[in-house]
C-alpha atoms as a PDB file:
ATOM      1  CA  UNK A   1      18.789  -9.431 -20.433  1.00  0.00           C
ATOM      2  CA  UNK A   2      17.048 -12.472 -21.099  1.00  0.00           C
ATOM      3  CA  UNK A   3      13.424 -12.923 -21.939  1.00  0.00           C
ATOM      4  CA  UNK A   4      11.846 -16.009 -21.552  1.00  0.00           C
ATOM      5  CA  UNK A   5       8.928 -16.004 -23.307  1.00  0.00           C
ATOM      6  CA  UNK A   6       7.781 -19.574 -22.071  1.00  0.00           C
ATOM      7  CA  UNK A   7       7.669 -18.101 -18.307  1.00  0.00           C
ATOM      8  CA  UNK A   8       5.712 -15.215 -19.918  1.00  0.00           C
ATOM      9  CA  UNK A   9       3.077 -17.093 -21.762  1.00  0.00           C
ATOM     10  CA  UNK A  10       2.732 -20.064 -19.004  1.00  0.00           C
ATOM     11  CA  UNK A  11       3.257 -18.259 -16.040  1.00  0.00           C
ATOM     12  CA  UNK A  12       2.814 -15.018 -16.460  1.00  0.00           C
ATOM     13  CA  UNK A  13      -0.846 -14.814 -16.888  1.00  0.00           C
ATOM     14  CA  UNK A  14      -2.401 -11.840 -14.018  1.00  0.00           C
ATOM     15  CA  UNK A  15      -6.064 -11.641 -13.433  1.00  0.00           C
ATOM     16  CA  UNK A  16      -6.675  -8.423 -14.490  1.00  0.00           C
ATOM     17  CA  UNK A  17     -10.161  -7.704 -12.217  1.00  0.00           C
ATOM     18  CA  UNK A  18      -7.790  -8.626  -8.993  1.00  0.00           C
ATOM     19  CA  UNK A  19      -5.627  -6.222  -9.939  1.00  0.00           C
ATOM     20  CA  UNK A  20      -7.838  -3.466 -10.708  1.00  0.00           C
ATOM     21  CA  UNK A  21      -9.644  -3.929  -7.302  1.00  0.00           C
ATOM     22  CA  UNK A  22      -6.131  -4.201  -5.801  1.00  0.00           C
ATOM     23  CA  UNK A  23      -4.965  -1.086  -7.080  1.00  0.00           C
ATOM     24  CA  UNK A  24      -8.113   0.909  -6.629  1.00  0.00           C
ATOM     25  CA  UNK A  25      -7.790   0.207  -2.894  1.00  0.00           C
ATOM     26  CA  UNK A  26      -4.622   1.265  -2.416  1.00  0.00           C
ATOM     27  CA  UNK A  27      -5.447   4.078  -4.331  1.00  0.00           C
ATOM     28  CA  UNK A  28      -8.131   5.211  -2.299  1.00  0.00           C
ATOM     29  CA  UNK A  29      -6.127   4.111   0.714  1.00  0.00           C
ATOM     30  CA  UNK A  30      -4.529   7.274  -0.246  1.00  0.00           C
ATOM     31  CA  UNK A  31      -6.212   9.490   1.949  1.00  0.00           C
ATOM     32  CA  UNK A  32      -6.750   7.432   5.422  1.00  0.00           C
ATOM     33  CA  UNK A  33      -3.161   7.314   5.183  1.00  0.00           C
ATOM     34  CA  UNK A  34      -2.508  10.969   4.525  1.00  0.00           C
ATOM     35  CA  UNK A  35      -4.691  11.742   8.181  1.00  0.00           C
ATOM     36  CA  UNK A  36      -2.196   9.501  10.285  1.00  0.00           C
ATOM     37  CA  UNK A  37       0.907   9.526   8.575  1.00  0.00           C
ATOM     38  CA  UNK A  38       1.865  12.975   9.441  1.00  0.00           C
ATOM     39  CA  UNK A  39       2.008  12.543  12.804  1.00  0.00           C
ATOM     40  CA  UNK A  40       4.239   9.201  12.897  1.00  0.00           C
ATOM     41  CA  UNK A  41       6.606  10.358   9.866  1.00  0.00           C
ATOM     42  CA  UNK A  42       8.755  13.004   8.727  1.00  0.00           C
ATOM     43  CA  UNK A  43      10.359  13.646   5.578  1.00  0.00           C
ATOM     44  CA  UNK A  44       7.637  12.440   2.941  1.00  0.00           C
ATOM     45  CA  UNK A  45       9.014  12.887  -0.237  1.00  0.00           C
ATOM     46  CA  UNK A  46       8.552  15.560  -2.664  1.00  0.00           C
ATOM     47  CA  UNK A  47       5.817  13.588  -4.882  1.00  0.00           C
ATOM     48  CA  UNK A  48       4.554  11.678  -1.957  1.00  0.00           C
ATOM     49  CA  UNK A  49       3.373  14.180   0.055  1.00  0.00           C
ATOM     50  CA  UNK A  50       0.283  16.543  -0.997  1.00  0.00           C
ATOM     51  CA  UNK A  51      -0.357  19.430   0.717  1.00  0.00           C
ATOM     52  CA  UNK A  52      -3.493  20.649  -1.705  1.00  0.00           C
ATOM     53  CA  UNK A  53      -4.578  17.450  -0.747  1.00  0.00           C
ATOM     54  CA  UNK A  54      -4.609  17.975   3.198  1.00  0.00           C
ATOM     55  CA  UNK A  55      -6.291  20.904   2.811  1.00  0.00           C
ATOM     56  CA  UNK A  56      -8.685  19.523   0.739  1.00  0.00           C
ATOM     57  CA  UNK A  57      -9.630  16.944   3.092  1.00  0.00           C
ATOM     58  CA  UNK A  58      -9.034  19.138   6.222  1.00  0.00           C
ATOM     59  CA  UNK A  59     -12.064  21.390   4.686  1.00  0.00           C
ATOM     60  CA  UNK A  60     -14.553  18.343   3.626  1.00  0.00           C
ATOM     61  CA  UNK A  61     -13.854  16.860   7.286  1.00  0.00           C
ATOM     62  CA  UNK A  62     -14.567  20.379   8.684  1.00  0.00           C
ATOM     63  CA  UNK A  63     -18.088  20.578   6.990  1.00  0.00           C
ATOM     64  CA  UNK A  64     -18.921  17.065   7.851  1.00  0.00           C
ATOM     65  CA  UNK A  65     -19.773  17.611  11.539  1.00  0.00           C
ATOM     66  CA  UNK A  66     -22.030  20.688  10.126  1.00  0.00           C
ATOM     67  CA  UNK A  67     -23.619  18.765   7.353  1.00  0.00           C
ATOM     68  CA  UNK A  68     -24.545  15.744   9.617  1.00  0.00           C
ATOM     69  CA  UNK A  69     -25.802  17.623  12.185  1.00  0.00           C
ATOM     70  CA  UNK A  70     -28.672  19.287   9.942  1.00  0.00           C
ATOM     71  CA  UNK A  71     -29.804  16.607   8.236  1.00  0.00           C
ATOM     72  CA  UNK A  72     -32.461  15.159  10.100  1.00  0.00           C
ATOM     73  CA  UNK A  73     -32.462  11.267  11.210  1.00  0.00           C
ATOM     74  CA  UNK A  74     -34.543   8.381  10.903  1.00  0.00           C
ATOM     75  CA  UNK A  75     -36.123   8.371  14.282  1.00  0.00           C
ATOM     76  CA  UNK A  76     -37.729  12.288  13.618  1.00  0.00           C
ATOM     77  CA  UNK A  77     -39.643  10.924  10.246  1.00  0.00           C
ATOM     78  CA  UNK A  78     -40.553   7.337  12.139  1.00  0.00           C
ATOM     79  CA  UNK A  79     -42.062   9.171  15.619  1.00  0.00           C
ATOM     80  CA  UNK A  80     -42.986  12.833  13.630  1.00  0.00           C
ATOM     81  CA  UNK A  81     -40.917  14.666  15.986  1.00  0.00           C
ATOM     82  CA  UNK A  82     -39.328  18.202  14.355  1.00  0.00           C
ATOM     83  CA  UNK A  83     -35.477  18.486  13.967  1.00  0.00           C
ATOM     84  CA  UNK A  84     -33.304  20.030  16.323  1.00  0.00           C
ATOM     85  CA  UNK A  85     -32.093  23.152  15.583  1.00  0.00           C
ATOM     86  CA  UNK A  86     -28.033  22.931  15.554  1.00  0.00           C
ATOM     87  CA  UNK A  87     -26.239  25.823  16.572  1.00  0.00           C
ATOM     88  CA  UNK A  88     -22.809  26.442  16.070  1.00  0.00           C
ATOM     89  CA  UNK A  89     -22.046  26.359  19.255  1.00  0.00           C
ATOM     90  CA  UNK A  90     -23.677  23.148  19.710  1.00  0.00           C
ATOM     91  CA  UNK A  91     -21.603  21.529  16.988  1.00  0.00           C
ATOM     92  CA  UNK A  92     -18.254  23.025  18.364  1.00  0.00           C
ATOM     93  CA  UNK A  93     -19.052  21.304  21.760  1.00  0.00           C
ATOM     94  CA  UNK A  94     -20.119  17.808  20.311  1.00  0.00           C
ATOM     95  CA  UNK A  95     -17.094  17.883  17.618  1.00  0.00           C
ATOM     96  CA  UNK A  96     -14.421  19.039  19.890  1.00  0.00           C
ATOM     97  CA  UNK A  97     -12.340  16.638  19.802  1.00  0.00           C
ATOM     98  CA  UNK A  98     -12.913  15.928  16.036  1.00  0.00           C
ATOM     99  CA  UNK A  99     -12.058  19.911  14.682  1.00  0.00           C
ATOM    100  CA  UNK A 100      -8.788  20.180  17.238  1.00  0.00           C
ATOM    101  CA  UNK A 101      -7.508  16.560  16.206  1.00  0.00           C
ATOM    102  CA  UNK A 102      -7.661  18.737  12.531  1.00  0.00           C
ATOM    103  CA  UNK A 103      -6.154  21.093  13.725  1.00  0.00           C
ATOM    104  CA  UNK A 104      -3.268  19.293  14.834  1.00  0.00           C
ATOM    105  CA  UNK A 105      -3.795  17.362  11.348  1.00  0.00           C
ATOM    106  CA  UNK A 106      -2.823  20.933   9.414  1.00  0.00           C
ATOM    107  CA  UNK A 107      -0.388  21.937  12.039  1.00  0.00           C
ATOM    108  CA  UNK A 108       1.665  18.828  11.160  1.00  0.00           C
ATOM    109  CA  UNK A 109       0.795  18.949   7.231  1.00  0.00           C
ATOM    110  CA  UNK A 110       2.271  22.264   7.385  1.00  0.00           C
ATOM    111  CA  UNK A 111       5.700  20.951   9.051  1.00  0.00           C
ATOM    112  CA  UNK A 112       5.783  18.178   6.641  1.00  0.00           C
ATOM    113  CA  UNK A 113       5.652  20.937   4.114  1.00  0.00           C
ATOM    114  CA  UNK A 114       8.816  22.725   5.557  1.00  0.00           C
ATOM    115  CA  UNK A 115      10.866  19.352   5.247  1.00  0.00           C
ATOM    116  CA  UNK A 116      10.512  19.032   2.195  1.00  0.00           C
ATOM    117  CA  UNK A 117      11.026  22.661   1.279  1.00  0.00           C
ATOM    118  CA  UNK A 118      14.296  22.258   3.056  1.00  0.00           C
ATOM    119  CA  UNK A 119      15.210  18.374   1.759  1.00  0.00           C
ATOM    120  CA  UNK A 120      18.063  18.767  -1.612  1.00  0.00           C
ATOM    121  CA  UNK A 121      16.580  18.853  -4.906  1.00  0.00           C
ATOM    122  CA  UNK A 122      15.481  15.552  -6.459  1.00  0.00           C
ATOM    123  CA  UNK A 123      16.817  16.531  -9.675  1.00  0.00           C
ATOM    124  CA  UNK A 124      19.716  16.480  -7.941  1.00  0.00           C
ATOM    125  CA  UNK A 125      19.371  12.709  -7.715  1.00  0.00           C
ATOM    126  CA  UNK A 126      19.395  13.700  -3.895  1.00  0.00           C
ATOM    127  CA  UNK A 127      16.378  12.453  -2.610  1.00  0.00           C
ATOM    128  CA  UNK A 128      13.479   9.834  -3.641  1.00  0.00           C
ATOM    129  CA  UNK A 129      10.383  12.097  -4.613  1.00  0.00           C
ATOM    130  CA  UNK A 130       7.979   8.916  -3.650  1.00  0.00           C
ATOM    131  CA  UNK A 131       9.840   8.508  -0.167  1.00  0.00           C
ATOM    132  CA  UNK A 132       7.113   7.616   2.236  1.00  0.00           C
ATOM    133  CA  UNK A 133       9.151   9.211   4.581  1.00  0.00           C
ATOM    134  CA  UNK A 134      11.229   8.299   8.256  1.00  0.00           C
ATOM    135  CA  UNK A 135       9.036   6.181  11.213  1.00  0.00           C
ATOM    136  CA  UNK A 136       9.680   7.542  14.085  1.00  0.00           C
ATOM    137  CA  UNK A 137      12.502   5.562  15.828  1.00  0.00           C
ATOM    138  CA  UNK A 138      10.618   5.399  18.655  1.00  0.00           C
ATOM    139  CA  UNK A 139       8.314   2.560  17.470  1.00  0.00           C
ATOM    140  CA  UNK A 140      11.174   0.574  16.626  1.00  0.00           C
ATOM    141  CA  UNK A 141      11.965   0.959  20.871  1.00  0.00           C
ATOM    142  CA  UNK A 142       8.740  -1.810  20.985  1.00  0.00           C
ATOM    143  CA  UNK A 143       9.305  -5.453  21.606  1.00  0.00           C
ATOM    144  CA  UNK A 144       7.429  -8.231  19.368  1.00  0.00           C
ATOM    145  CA  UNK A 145       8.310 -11.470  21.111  1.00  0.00           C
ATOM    146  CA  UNK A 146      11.056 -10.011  22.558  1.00  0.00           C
ATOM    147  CA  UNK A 147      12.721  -8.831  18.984  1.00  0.00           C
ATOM    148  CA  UNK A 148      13.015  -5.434  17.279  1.00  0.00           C
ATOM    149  CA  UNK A 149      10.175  -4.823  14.427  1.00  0.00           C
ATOM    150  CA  UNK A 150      10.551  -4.920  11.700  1.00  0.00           C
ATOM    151  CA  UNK A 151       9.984  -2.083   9.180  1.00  0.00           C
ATOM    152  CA  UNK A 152       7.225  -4.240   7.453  1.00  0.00           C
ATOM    153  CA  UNK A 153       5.738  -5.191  11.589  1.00  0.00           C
ATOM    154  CA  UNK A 154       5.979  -1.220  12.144  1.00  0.00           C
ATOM    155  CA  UNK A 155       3.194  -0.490   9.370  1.00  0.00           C
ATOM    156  CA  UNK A 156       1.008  -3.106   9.187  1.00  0.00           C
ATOM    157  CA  UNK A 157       0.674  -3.114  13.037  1.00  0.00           C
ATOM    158  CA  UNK A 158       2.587  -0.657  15.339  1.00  0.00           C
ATOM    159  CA  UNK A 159       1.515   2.433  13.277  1.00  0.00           C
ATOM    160  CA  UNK A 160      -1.847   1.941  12.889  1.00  0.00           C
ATOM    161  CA  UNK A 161      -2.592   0.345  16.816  1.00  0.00           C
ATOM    162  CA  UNK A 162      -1.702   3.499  18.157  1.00  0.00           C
ATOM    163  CA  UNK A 163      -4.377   5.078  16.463  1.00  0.00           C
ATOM    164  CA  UNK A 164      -6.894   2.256  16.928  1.00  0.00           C
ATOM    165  CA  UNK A 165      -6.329   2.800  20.468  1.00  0.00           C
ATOM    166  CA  UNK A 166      -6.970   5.938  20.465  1.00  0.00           C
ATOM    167  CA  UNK A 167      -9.921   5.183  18.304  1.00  0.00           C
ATOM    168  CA  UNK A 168     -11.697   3.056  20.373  1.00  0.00           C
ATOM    169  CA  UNK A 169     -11.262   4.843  23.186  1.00  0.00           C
ATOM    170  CA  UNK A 170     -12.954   8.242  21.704  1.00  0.00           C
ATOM    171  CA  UNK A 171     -15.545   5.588  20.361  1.00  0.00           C
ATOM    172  CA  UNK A 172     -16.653   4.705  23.997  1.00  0.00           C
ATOM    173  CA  UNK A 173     -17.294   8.155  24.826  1.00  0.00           C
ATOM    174  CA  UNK A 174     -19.335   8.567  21.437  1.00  0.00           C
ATOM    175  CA  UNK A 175     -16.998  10.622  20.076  1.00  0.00           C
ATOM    176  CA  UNK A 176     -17.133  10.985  16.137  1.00  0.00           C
ATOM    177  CA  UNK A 177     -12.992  11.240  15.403  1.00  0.00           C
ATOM    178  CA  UNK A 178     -12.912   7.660  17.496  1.00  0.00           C
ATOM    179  CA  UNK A 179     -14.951   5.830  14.530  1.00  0.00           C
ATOM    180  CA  UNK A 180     -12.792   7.966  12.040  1.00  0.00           C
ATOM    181  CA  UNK A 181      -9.507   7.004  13.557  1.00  0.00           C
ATOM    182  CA  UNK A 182     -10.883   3.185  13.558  1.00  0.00           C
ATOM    183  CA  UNK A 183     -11.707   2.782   9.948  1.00  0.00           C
ATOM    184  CA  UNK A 184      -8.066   5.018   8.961  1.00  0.00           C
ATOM    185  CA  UNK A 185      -6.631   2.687  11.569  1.00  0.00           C
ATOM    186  CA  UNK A 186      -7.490  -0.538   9.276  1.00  0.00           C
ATOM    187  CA  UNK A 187      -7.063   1.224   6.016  1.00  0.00           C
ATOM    188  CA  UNK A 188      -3.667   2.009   6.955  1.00  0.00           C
ATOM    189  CA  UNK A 189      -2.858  -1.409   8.048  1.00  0.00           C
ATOM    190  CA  UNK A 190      -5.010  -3.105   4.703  1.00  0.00           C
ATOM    191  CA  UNK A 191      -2.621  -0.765   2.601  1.00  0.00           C
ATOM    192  CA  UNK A 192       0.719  -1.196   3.764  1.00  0.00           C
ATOM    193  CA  UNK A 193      -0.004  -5.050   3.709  1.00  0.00           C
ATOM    194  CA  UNK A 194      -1.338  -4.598   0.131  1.00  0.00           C
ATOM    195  CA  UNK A 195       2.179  -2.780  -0.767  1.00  0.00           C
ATOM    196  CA  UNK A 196       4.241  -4.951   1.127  1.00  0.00           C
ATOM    197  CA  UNK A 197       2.567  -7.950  -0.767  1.00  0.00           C
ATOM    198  CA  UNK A 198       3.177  -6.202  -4.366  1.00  0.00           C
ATOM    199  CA  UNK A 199       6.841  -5.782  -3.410  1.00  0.00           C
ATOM    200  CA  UNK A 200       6.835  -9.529  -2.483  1.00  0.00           C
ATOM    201  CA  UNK A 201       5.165 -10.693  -5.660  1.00  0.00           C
ATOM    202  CA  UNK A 202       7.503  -8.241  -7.636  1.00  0.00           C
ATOM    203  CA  UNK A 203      10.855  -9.843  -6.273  1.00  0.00           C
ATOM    204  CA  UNK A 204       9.094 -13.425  -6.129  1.00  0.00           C
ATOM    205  CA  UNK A 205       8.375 -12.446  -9.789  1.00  0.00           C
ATOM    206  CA  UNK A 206      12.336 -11.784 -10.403  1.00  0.00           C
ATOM    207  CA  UNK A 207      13.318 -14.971  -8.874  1.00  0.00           C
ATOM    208  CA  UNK A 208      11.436 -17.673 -10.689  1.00  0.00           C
ATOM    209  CA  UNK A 209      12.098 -15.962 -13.627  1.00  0.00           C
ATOM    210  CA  UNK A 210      15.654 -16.327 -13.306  1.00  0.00           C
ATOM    211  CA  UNK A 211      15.016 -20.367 -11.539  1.00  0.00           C
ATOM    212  CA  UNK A 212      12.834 -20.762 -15.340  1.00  0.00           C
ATOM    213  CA  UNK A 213      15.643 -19.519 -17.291  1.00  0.00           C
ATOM    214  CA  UNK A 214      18.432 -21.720 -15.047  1.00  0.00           C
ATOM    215  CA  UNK A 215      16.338 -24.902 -15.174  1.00  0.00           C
ATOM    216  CA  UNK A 216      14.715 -24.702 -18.581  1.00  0.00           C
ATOM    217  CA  UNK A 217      17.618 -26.749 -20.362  1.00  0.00           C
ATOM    218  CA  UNK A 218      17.417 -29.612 -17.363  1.00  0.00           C
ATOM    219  CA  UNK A 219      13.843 -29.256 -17.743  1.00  0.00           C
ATOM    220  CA  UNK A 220      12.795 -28.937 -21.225  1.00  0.00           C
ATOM    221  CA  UNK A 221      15.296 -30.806 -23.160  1.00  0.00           C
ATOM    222  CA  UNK A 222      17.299 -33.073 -20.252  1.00  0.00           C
ATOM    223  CA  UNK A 223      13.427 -34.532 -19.044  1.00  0.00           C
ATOM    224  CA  UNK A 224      14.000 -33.901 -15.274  1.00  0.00           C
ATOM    225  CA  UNK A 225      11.826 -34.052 -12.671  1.00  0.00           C
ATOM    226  CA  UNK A 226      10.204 -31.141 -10.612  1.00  0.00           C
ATOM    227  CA  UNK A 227      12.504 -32.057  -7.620  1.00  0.00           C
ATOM    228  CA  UNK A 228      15.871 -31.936  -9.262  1.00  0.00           C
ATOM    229  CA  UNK A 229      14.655 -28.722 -11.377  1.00  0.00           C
ATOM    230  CA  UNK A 230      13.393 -26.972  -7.966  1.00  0.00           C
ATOM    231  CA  UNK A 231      10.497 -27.181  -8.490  1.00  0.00           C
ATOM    232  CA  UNK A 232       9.888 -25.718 -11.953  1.00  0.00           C
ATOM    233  CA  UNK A 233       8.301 -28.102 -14.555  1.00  0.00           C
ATOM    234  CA  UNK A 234       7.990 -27.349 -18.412  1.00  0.00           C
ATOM    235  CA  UNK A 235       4.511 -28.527 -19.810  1.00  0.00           C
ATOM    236  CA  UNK A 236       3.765 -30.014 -23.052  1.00  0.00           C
ATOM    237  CA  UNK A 237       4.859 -32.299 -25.864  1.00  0.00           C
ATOM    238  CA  UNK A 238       8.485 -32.306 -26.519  1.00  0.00           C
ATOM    239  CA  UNK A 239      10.317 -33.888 -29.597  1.00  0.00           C
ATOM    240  CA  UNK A 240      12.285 -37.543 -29.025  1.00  0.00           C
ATOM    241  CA  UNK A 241      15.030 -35.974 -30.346  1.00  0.00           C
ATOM    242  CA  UNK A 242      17.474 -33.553 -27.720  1.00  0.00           C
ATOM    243  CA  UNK A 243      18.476 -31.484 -30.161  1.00  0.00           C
ATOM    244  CA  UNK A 244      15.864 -30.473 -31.222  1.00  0.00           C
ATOM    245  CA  UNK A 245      14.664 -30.200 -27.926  1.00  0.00           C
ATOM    246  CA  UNK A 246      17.811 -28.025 -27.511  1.00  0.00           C
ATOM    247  CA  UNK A 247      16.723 -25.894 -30.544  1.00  0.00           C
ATOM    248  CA  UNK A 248      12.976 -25.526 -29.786  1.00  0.00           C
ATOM    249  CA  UNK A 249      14.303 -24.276 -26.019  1.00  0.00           C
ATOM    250  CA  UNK A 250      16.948 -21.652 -27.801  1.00  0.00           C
ATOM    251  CA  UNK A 251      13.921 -20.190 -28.915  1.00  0.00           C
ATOM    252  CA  UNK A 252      11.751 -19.662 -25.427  1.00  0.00           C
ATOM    253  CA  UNK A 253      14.282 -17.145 -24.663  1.00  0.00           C
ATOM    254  CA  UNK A 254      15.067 -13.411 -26.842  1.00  0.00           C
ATOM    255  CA  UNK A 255      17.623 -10.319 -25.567  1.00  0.00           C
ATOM    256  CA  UNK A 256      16.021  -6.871 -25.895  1.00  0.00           C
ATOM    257  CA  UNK A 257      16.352  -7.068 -29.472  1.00  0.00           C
ATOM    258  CA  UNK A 258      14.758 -10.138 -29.768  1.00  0.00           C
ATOM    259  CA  UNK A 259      17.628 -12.144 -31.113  1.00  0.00           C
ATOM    260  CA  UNK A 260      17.385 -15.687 -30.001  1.00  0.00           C
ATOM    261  CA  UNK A 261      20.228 -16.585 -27.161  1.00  0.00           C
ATOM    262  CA  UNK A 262      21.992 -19.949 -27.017  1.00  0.00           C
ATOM    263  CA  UNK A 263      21.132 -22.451 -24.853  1.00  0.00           C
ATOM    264  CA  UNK A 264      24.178 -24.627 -23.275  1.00  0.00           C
END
């Protein structure tokens, strides 16, 4: 394969901060994902799918409602007033619907955990261990101006609404899980966009690497334009001369074992 190290030094400057931030979301993303996912796919993949993980978080959201409820607000230090006294009972009742949507959560962690029990052996070469899993075909039964979705249109948007629904919905009747399944809503959206957009940029990456090696020569040492070259345009002083043009360009590109390659 190829190398060319022009496209590389020119081009192929990244802004590392961008990235970092990038990354870091999508890392955190993580976990807003893990709360939804399990109910809209099936088959997560052997590396994909935690289930320490669900646990973990199934036991931090199960002390939340207790922690929040004994920590006294604002309004008691402003207007001197004593804090409530929060039963269990009392917590149960205002964070119904928030412990049995957990519930469900584990219930369908724990079937997740049976696929993949039961999926072949990835060192079989039988299955992807980083599978995200199957959508449920159902969401591919919804119309976007009258077409099927799209894989990318199911998890940026069709995924996620459900849940915002829902969401908002709970959130009207001041229910805690409503604001939860809001912000896991738009995390899940924000991260399958941010994947979706590395995958572009990865292929995108491929291509002009391969239009840079194709139009170098026409570029570099023939002097085309930008419009005949497709766009791609070679900056820089170049010798009068085209062969030496043609011998400077031999040596923008190296194989794997850095040997230079001819340029025809």
């Amino acid at each position: 394969m190829k190398k060319n190290l022009y496209y590389h030094t020119v081009f192929g400057r990244k802004n590392v901060i961008k990235e970092f931030i990038f990354n870091s979301f999508l890392d955190m993303a993580s976990g807003p994902r893990l709360l939804l996912e399990v109910f809209t796919r099936t088959k997560f993949g052997e590396r994909y799918f935690s289930f320490s993980t669900a646990i973990i978080f199934t036991v931090v959201l199960a002390l939340y409602p207790i922690i929040a409820s004994n920590i006294p607000s604002f309004d008691n230090y402003a207007y001197g007033r004593e804090a409530e006294e929060t039963g269990i009972g009392t917590i149960l009742s205002k964070y119904f619907t928030w412990y049995a949507y957990l519930g469900a959560f584990m219930y369908q962690c724990i079937k997740r955990r049976e696929e993949i029990k039961r999926e072949p052996s990835v060192f079989d070469f039988a299955r992807f261990s980083l599978s995200t899993g199957v959508v449920n075909p159902a969401f591919y039964d919804f119309k976007i101006n009258g077409q099927t979705p799209t894989p990318r249109q199911v998890c940026i948007l069709l995924e996620p609404a459900i849940f915002l629904g829902f969401g908002i919905l709970l959130a009207i009747f001041q229910q805690s899980l409503g604001y939860l399944l809001i912000f896991c809503s738009i995390v899940y959206s924000l991260s399958w966009k941010g994947a979706y957009y590395k995958g572009d940029q990865f292929v995108m990456d491929k291509i002009d690497k391969l239009i840079a090696n194709e139009e170098m020569v026409d570029s570099f040492v023939n002097g085309r334009k930008p419009e005949e070259t497709r766009g791609f345009e070679t900056y820089g002083k170049r010798p009068e001369n085209t062969d030496f043009r043609r011998k400077v360009a031999e040596s923008f590109f190296e194989n794997d074992d850095d040997e230079p390659v001819q340029v025809f």
